[in-house]
Protein backbone atom coordinates (compact mmCIF):
# COMPACT_ATOMS: atom_id res chain seq x y z
CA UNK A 1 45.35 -118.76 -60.43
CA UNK A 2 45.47 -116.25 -57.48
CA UNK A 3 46.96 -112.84 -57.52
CA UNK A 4 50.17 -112.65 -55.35
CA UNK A 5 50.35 -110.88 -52.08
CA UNK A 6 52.90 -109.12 -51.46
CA UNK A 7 51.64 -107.33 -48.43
CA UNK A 8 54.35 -107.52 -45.31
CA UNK A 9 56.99 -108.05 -47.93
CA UNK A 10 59.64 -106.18 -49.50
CA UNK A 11 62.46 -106.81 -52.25
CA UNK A 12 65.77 -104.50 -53.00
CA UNK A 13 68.13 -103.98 -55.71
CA UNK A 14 71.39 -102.74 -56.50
CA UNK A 15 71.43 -98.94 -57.07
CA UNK A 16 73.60 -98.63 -59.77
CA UNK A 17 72.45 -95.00 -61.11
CA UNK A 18 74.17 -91.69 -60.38
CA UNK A 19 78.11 -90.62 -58.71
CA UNK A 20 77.01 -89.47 -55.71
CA UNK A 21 78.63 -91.16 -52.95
CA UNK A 22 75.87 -90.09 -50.10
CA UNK A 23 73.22 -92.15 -52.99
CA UNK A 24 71.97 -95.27 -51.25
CA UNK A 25 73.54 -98.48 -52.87
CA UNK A 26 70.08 -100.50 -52.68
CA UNK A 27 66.94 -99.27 -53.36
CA UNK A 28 63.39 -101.16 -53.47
CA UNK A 29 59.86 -100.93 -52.51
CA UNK A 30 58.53 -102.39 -49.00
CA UNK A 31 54.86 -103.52 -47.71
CA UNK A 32 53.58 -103.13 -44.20
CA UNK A 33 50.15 -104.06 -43.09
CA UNK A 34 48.68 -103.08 -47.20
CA UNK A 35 50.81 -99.33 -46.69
CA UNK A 36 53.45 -98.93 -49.45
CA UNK A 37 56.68 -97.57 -48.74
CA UNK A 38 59.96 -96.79 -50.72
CA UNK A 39 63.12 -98.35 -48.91
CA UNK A 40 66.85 -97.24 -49.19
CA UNK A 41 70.11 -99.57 -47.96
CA UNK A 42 73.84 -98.21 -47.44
CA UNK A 43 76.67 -100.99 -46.84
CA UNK A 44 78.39 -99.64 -43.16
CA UNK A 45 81.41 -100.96 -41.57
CA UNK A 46 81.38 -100.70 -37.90
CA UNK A 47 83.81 -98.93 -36.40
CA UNK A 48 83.95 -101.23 -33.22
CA UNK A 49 84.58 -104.35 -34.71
CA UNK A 50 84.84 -103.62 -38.97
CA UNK A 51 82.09 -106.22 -39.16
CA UNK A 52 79.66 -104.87 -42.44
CA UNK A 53 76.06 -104.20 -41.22
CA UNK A 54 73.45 -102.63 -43.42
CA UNK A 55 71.88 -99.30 -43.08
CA UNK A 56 68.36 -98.69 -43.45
CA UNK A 57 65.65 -95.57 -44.59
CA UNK A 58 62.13 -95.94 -44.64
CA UNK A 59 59.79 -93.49 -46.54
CA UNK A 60 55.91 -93.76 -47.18
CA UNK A 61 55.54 -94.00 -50.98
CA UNK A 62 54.17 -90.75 -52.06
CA UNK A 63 51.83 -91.27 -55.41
CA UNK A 64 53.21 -88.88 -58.58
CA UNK A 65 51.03 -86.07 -58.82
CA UNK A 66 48.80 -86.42 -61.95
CA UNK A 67 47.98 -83.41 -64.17
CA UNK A 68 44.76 -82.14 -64.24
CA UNK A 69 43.25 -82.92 -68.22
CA UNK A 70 42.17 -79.91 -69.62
CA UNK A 71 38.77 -79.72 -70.00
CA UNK A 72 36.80 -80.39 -73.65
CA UNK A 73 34.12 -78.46 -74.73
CA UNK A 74 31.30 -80.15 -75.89
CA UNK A 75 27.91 -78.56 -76.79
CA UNK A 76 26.76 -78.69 -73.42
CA UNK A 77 29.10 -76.66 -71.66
CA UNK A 78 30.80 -74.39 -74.58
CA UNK A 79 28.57 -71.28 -73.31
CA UNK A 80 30.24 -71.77 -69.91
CA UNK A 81 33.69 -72.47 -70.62
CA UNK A 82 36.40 -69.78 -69.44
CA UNK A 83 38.27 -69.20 -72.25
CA UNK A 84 42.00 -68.05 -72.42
CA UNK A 85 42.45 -66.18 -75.37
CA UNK A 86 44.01 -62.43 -75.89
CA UNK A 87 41.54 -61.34 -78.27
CA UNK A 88 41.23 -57.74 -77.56
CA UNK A 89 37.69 -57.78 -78.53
């Protein structure tokens, strides 16, 4: 069985976290040409007419930052590790 591709394709869903009203009421995730990007929606009414028209933000999906591991000493490099002690001697 092959591996869905999602690429040019995009999906939202209902916001229903947090009170404030400026907070998008859909949020999803969005693929264009294999680049990932987060997506936001706001429900608008125009003012012309009162028809309901959605309003869109794009953003490119920025990966977390990872935290560095902290190194292990091992018997090859324990002569030339920093270390960060406060041992006045």
């Amino acid at each position: 069985m092959s591996e869905y591709d999602n690429t040019n394709r995009g999906v939202l869903f209902k916001n229903n976290q947090g009170d404030n009203p400026k907070r998008p009421q859909y949020r999803g995730s969005l693929n264009v040409n294999g680049a990932d990007f987060n997506i936001s929606a706001w429900i608008k009414e125009s003012r012309k007419d009162g028809s309901k028209f959605m309003s869109l933000s794009v953003e490119p999906k920025r990966d977390k930052p990872v935290a560095p591991k902290p190194k292990q000493l091992t018997e090859d490099n324990w002569a030339t590790a920093e270390l960060n002690d406060d041992m006045p001697f």
